[in-house]
Protein backbone atom coordinates (compact mmCIF):
# COMPACT_ATOMS: atom_id res chain seq x y z
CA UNK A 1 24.27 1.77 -6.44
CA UNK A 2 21.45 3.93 -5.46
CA UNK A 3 21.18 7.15 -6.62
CA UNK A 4 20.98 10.15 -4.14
CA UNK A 5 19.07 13.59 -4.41
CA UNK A 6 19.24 16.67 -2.77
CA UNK A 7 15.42 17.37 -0.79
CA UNK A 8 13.68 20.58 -1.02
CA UNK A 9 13.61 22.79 2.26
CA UNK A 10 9.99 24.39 2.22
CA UNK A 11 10.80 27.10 4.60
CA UNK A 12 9.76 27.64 8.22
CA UNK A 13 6.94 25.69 9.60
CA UNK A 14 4.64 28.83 9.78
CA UNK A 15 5.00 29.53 6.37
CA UNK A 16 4.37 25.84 5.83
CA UNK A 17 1.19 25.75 7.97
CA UNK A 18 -0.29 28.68 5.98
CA UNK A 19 0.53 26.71 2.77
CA UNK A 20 -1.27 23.56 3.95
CA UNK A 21 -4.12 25.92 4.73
CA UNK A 22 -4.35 26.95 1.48
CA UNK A 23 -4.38 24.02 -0.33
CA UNK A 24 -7.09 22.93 2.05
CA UNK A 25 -9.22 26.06 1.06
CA UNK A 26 -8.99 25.55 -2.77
CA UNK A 27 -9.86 21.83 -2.57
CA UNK A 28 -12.74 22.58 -0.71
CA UNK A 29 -13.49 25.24 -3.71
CA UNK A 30 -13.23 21.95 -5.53
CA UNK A 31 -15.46 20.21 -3.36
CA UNK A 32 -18.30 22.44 -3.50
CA UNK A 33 -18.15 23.17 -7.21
CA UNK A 34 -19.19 20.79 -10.55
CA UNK A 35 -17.19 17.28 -11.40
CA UNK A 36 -14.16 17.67 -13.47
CA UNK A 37 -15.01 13.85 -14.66
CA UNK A 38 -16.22 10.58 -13.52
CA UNK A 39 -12.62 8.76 -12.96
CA UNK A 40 -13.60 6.60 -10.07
CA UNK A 41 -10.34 4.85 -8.36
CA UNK A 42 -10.51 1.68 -6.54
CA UNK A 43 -11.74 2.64 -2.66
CA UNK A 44 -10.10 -0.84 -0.99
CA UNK A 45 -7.87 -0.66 1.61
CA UNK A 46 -4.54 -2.33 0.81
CA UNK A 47 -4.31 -5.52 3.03
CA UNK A 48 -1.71 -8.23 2.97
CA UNK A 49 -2.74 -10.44 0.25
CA UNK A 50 -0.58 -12.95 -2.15
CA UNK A 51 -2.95 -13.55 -4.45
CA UNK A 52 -5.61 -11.88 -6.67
CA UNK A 53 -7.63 -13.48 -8.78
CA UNK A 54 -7.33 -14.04 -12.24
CA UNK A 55 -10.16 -12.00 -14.56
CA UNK A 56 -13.15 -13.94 -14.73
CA UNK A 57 -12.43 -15.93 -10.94
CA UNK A 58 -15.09 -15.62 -8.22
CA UNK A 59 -16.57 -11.76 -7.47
CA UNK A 60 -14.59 -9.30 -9.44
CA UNK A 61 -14.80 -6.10 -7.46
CA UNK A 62 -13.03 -2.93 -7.32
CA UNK A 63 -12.74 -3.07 -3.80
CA UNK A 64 -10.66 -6.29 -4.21
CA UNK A 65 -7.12 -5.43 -2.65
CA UNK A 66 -3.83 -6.80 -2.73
CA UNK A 67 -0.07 -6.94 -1.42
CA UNK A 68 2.69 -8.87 -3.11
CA UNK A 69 0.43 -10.75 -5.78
CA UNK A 70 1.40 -14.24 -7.99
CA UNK A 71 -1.61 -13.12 -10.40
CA UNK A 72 -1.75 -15.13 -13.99
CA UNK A 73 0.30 -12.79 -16.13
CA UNK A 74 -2.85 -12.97 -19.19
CA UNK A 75 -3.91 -9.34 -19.47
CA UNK A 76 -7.43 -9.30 -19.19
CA UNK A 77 -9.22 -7.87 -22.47
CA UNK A 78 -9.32 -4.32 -22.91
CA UNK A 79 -12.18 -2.28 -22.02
CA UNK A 80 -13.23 -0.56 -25.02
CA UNK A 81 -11.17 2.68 -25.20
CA UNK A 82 -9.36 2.52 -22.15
CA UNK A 83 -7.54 5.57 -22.23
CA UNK A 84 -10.40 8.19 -23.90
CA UNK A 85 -8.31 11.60 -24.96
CA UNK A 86 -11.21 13.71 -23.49
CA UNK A 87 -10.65 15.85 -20.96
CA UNK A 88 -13.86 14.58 -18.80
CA UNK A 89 -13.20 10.75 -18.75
CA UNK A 90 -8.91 9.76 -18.85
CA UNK A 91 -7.23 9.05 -15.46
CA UNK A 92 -3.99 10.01 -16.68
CA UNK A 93 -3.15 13.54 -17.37
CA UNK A 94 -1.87 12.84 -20.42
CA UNK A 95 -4.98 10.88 -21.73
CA UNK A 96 -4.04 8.41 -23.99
CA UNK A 97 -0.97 10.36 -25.19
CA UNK A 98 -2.08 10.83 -28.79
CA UNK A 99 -2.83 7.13 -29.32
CA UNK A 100 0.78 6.02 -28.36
CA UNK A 101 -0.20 4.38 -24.70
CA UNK A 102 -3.18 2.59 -26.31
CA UNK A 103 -0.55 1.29 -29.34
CA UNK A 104 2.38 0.34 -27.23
CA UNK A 105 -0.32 -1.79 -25.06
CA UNK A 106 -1.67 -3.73 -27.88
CA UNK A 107 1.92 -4.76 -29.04
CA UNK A 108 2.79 -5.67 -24.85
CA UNK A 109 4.55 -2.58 -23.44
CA UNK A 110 2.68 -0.40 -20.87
CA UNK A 111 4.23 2.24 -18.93
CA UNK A 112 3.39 4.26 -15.74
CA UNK A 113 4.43 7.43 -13.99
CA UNK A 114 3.07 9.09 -10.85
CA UNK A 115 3.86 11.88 -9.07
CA UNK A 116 3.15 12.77 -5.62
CA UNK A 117 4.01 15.66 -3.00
CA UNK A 118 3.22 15.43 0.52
CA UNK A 119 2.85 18.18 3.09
CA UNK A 120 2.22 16.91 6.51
CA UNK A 121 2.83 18.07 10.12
CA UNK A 122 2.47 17.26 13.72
CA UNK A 123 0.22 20.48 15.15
CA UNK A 124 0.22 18.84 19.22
CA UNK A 125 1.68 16.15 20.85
CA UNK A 126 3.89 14.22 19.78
CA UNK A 127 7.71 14.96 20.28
CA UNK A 128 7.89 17.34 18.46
CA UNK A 129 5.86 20.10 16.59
CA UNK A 130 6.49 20.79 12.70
CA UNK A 131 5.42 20.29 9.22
CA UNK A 132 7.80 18.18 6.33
CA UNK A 133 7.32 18.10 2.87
CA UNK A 134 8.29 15.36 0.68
CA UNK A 135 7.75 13.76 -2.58
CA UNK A 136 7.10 10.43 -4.30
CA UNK A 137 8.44 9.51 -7.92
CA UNK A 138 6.93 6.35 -8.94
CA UNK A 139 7.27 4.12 -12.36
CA UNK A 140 6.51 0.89 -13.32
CA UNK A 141 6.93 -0.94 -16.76
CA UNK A 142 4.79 -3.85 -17.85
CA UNK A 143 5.61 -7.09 -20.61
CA UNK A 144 3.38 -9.18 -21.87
CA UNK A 145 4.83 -11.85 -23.32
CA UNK A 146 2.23 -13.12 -25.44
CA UNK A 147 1.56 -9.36 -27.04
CA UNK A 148 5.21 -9.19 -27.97
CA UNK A 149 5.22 -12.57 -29.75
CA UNK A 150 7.55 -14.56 -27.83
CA UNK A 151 5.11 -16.92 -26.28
CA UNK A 152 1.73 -17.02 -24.11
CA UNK A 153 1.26 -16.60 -20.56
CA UNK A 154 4.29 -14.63 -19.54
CA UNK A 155 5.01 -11.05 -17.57
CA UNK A 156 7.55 -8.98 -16.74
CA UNK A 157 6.93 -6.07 -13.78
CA UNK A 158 9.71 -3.47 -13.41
CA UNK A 159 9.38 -0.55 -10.73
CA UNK A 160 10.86 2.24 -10.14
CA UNK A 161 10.50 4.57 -7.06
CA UNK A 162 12.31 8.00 -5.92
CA UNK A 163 11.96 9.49 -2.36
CA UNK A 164 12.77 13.19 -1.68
CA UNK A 165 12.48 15.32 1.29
CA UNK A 166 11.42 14.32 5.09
CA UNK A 167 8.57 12.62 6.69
CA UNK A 168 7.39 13.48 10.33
CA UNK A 169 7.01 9.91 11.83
CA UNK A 170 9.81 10.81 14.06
CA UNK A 171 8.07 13.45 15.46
CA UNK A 172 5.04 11.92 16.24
CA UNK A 173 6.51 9.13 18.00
CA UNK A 174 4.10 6.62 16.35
CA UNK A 175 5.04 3.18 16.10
CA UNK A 176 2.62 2.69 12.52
CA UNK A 177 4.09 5.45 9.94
CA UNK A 178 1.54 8.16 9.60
CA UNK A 179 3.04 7.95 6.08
CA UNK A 180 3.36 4.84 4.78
CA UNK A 181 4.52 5.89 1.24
CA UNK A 182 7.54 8.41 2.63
CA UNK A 183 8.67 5.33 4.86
CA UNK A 184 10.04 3.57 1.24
CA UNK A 185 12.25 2.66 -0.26
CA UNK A 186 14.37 4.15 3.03
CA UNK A 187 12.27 6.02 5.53
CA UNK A 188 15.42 8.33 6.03
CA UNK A 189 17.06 9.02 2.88
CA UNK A 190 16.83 10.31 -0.68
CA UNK A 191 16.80 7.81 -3.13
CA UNK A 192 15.99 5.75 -6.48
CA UNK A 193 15.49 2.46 -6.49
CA UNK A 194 14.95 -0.51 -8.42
CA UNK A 195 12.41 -2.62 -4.84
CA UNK A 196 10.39 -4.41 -7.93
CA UNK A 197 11.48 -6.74 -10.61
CA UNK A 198 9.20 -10.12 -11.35
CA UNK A 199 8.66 -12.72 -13.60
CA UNK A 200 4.81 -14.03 -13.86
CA UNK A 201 4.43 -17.38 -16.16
CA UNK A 202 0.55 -18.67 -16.18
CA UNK A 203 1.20 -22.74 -16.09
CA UNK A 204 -2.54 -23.18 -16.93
CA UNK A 205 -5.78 -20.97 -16.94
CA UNK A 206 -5.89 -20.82 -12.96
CA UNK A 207 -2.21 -21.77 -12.13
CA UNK A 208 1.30 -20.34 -11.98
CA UNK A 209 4.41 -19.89 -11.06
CA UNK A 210 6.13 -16.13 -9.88
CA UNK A 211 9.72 -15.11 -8.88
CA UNK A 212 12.19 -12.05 -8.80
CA UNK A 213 12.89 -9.31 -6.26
CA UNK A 214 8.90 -9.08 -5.33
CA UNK A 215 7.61 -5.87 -3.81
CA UNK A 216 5.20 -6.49 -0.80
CA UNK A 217 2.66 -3.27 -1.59
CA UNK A 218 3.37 -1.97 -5.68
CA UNK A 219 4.97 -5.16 -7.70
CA UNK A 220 3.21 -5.10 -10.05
CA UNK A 221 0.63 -3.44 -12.85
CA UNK A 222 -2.64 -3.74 -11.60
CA UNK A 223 -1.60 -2.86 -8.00
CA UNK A 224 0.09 0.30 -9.02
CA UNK A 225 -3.26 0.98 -10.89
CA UNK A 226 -5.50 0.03 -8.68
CA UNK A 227 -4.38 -0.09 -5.24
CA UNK A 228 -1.61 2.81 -4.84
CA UNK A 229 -0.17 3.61 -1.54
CA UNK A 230 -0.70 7.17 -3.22
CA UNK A 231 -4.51 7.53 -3.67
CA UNK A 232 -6.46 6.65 -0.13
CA UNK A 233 -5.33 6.14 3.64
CA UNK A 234 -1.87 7.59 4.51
CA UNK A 235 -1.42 5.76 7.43
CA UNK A 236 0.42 2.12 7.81
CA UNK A 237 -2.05 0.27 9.57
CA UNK A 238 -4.78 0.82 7.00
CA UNK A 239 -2.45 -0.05 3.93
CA UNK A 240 -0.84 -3.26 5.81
CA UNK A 241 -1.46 -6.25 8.73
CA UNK A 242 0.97 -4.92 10.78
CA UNK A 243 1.30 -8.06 12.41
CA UNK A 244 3.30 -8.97 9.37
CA UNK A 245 5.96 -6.10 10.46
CA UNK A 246 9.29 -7.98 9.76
CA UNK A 247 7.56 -9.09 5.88
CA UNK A 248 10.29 -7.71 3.72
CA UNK A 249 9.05 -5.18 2.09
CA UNK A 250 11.57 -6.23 -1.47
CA UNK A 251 13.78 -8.95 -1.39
CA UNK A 252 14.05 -11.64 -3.48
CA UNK A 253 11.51 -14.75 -3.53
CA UNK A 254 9.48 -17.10 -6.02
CA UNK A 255 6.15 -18.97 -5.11
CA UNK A 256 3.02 -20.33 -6.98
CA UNK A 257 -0.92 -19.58 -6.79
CA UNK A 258 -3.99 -22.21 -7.83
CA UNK A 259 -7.21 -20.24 -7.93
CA UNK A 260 -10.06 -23.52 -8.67
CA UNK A 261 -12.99 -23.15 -10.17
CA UNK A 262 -14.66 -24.00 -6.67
CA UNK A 263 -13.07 -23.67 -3.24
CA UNK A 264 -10.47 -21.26 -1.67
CA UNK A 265 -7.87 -19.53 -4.08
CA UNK A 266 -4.69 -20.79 -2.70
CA UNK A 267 -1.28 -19.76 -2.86
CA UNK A 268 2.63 -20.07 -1.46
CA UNK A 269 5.50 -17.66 -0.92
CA UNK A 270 9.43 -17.85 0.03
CA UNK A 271 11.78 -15.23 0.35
CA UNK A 272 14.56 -14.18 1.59
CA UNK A 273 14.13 -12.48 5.21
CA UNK A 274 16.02 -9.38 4.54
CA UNK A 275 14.71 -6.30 3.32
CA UNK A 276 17.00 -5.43 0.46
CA UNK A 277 15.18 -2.36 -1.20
CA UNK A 278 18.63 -0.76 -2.26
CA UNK A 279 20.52 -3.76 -3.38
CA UNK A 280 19.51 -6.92 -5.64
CA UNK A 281 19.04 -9.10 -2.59
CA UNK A 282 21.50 -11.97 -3.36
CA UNK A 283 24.62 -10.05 -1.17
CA UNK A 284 22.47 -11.30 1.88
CA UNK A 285 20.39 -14.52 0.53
CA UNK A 286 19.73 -17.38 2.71
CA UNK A 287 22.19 -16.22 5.96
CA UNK A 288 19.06 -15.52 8.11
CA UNK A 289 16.60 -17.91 6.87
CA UNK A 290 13.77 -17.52 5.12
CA UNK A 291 10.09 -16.04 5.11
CA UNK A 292 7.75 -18.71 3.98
CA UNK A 293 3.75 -17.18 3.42
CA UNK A 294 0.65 -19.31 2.63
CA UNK A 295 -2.69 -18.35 1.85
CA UNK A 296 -6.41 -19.29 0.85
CA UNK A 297 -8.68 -16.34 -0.21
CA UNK A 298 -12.45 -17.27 -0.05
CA UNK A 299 -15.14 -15.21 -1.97
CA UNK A 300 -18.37 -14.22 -0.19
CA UNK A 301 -22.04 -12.73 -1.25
CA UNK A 302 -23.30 -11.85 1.77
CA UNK A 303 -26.90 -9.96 1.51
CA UNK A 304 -25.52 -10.25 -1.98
CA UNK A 305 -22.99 -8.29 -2.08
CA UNK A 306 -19.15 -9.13 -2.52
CA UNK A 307 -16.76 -9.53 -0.22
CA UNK A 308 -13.99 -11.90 0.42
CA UNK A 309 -11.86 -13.35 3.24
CA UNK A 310 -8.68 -13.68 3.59
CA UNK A 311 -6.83 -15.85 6.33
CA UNK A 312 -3.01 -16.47 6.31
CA UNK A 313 0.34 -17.42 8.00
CA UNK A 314 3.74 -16.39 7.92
CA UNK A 315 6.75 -18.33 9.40
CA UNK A 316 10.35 -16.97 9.70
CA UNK A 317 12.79 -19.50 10.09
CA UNK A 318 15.41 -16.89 10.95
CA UNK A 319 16.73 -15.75 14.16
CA UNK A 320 15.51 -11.74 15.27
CA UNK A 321 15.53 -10.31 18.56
CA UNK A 322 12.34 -8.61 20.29
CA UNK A 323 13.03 -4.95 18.85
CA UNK A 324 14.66 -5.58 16.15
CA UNK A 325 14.30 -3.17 13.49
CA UNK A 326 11.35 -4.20 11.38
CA UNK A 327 10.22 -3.39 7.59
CA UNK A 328 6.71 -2.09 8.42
CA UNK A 329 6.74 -0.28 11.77
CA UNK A 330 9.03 2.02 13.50
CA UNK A 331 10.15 0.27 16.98
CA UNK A 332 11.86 2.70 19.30
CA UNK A 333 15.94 3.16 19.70
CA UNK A 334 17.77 2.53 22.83
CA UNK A 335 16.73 -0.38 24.07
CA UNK A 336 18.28 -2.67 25.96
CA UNK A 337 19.94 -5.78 23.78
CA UNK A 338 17.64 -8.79 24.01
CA UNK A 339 19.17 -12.24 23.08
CA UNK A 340 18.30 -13.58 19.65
CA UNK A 341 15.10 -16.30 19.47
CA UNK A 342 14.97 -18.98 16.09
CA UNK A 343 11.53 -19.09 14.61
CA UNK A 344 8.62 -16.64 14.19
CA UNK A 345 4.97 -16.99 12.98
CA UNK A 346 2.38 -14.67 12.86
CA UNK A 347 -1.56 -15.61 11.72
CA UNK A 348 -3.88 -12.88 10.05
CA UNK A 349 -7.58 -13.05 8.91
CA UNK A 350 -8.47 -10.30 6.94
CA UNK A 351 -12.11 -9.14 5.39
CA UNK A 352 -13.90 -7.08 2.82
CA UNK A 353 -17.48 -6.55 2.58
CA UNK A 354 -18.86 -4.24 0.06
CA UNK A 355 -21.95 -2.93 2.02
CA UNK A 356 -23.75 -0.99 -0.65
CA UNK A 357 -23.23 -1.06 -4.12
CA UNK A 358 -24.26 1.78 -7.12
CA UNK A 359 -27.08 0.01 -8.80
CA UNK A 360 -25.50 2.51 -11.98
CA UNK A 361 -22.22 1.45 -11.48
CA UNK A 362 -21.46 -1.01 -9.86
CA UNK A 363 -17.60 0.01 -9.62
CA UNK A 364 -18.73 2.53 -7.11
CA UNK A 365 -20.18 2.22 -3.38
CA UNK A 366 -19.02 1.74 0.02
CA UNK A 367 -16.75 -0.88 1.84
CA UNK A 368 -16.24 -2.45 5.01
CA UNK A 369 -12.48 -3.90 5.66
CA UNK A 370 -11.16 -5.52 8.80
CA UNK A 371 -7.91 -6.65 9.31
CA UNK A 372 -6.84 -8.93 12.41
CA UNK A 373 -3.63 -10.19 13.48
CA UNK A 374 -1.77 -12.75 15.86
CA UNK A 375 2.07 -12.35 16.67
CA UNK A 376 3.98 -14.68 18.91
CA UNK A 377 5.26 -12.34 20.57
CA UNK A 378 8.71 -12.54 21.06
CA UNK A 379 10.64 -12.50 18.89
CA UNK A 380 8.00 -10.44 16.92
CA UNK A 381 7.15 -7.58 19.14
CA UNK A 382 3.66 -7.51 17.98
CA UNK A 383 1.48 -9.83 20.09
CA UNK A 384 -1.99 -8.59 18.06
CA UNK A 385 -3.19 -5.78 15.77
CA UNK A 386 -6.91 -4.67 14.57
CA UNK A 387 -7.89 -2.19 12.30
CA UNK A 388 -11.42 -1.26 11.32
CA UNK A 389 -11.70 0.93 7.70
CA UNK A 390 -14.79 2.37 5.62
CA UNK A 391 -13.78 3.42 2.34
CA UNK A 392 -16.09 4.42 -0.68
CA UNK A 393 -16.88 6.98 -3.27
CA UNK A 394 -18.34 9.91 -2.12
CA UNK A 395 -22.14 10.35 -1.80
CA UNK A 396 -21.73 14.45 -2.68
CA UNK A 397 -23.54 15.18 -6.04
CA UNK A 398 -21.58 15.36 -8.59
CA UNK A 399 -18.24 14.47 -7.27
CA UNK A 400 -18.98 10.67 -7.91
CA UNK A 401 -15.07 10.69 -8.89
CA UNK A 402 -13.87 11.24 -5.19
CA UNK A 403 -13.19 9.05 -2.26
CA UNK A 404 -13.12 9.08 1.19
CA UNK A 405 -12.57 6.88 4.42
CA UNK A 406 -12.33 6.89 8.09
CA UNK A 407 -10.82 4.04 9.79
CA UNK A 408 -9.60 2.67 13.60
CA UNK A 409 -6.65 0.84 14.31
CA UNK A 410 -5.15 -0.74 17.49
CA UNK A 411 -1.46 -2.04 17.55
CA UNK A 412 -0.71 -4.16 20.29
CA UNK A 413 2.83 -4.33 21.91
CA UNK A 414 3.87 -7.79 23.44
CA UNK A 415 4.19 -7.96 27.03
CA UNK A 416 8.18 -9.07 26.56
CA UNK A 417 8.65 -6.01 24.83
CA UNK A 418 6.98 -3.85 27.19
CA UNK A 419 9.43 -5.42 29.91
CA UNK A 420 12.71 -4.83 27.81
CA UNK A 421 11.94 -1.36 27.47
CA UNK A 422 9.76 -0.02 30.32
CA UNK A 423 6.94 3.14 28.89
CA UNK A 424 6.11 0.76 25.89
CA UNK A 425 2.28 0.89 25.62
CA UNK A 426 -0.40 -0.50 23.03
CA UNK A 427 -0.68 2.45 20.29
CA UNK A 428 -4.54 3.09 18.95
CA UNK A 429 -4.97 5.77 16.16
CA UNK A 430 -7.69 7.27 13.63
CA UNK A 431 -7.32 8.74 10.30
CA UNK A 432 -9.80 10.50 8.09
CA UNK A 433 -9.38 11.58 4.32
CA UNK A 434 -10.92 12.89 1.21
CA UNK A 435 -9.31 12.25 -2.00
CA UNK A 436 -10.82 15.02 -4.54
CA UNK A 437 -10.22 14.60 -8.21
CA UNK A 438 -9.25 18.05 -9.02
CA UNK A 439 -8.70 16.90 -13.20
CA UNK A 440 -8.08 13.74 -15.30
CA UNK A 441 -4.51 12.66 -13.19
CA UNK A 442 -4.56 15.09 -10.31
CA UNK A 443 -6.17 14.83 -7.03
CA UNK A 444 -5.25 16.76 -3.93
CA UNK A 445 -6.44 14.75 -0.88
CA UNK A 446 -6.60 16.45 2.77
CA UNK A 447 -5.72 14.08 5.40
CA UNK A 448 -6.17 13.99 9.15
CA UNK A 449 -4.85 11.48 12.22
CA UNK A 450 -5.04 11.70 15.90
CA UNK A 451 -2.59 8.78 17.36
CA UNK A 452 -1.64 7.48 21.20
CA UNK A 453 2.03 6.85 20.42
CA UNK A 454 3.09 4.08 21.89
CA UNK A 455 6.04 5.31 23.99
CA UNK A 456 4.55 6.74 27.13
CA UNK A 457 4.20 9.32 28.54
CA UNK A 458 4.29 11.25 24.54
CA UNK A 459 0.99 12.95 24.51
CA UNK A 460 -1.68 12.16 21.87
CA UNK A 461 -0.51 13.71 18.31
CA UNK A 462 -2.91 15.36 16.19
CA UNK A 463 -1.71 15.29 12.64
CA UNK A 464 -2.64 17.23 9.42
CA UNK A 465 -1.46 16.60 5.98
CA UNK A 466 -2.25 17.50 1.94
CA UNK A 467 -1.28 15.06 -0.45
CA UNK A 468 -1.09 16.44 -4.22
CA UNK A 469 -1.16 13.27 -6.64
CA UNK A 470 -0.50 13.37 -10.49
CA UNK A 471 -0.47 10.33 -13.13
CA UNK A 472 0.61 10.99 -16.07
């Protein structure tokens, strides 16, 4: 049973307006002043990919992103002094915790808690003008088999997530949440939940096998390190194809990856088609089908520099109806019933391009990703989707530890949605941040969108939002 919480009011939207102000003005006190350290954090944007590579498989990047991943469970070796106690290089608050995180990784345990508060507001358009706050409570616990003695090549990824408080997606009318974080476990409730739990068993040095209750976006370890819904674009579309909107976002499944030594990376996926991210799963298993994902990743050096492409297909042998609800977007209410069709597919082709690289560190630079879609439009109510991204660390002396990105998207309704429900339009948005490391563990990160909702005639919202992040 899930757990419920009580959210914290924040008091009138004025007062709430002159708080987001605030926090703007100190982080650009931040901005302007001297680094606090060089923690540099991963600038991809999250797209929908099964598999990462194993350490040591084609281009190794940073900029390498992820969704639900069957990655070889071998922890790669340790950097030397991962977690340094000093206050200008950790990325956790607590450093290395007086030796004990360090210790409890070489013997197989690691252990991860984040924090996050969210203050964001719709300031025109939209339905409806006001500001929300909410909060994310987010922990994940690693096994490695092999560490612990039992035997080699196994893992074991537990997470843990809490949502308080409110978002404002309903009052910007936007079909993409303008929060994609706030929209799980529930979008509309406060709750803890168990939406990860997987098994990873390496077979051989490039193959294996994966299975549990899989989480599409934070299942496991090094996506909750390195590519947290909590640390870059708030938005859906640049976090997630959103032509993959009825992908469960947990429910339970099992697949395999090959990643060869030449050639594609390859891998397979079935689960269950509904999203279960309050329940095991197995209440609801198999009595609508299943979701069955392939996918070949291809690493690239163009103008040498790395990159890779991604291209994919998803096929529901389930039955949904046109505006259903869906895991990753919010469709509108009201609509007129629309009979049930068998069968769905949807094709993606995704990209990353690193377009300049740090000579000094090569961890650091500037990225290019592109994400593309195909729907079949009815039953899935997305015909197409494109979004356009740059993400990088920032070029400001001195604050080599920040990020930033801008990025485009354009979601494309399907023209037999548009005739179920007439005032259906295609929805285009932008969002701009800048994530500022404040100190080791805590970054405050200003965030701005203008979106087209697509339910005419809703004017044009202009969002603004502070996100407060702390890993401890």
């Amino acid at each position: 049973m899930p757990i419920l919480f009580v959210g914290v009011r924040m008091g009138s939207p004025d007062r709430r307006l002159r708080l987001l102000t605030t926090a703007v003005l100190l982080g650009g006190m931040f901005l302007s002043g001297s680094t606090f350290g060089q923690e540099v954090e991963p600038d991809a944007v999250v797209a929908p990919s099964l598999l990462d590579r194993p350490a040591g498989s084609g281009v190794s990047s940073n900029f390498d992103v992820g969704q639900e991943t069957p990655r070889p469970p071998i922890t790669p070796p340790p950097v030397p002094d991962p977690y340094p106690d000093g206050p200008r290089s950790s990325r956790f608050l607590l450093g290395d915790a007086f030796g004990l995180r360090s210790s409890w990784e070489e013997r197989g345990v690691s252990f991860y808690v984040s924090s996050t508060q969210f203050e964001q507001g719709v300031t025109t358009g939209g339905f409806r003008q006001a500001f929300r706050w909410g909060s994310k409570f987010d922990m994940l616990a690693h096994l490695d088999s092999g560490k612990l003695g039992l035997w080699e090549g196994g893992a074991f990824d537990l997470f843990v997530e809490s949502r308080l408080g409110q978002s404002v997606d309903g009052f910007a009318g936007a079909f993409s949440p303008t929060n994609l974080a706030m929209f799980f476990p529930v979008s509309d409730a406060q709750i803890t939940a168990i939406t990860g739990l997987k098994f990873t068993q390496a077979i051989t040095e490039r193959s294996g096998i994966f299975f549990g209750k899989l989480n599409a976006l934070n299942g496991d370890r090094e996506k909750f390190l390195s590519y947290p819904l909590t640390s870059r674009f708030w938005n859906a579309a640049f976090n997630f194809n959103l032509t993959l909107d009825r992908y469960p976002y947990s429910a339970p499944g099992a697949g395999f990856y090959v990643v060869p030594e030449r050639g594609p990376a390859l891998a397979f996926l079935a689960l269950d088609s509904y999203d279960s991210p309050r329940t095991s799963g197995f209440e609801n298993l198999g009595r609508n089908g299943l979701f069955l994902y392939a996918e070949a990743t291809q690493s690239t050096a163009f103008f040498g520099l790395p990159g890779r492409q991604i291209l994919a297909g998803l096929y529901g042998t389930g039955s949904f109806a046109d505006l259903a609800p869906a895991s990753f977007i919010e469709l509108p209410h009201g609509a007129a019933s629309a009979p049930e069709k068998a069968g769905t597919w949807t094709l993606l082709w995704n990209i990353e391009q690193r377009l300049w690289v740090n000579p000094d560190a090569p961890d650091r630079g500037l990225g290019l990703y592109v994400q593309t879609g195909l729907g079949d439009g009815n039953p899935n109510p997305i015909r197409w989707f494109l979004s356009v991204a740059l993400c990088g660390n920032s070029p400001l002396p001195g604050r080599e530890g920040d990020l930033f990105g801008v990025g485009f998207y354009d979601l494309g309704l399907s023209e037999q949605a548009k005739r179920q429900m007439p005032g259906l339009r295609d929805e285009p948005g932008v969002e701009l941040f800048y994530n500022m490391r404040l100190a080791p563990g805590c970054h405050l990160t200003p965030d701005l969108q203008v979106i087209q909702p697509g339910l005419a005639p809703v004017d044009p919202a202009l969002l603004l939002g502070v996100r407060l992040k702390l890993d401890f």
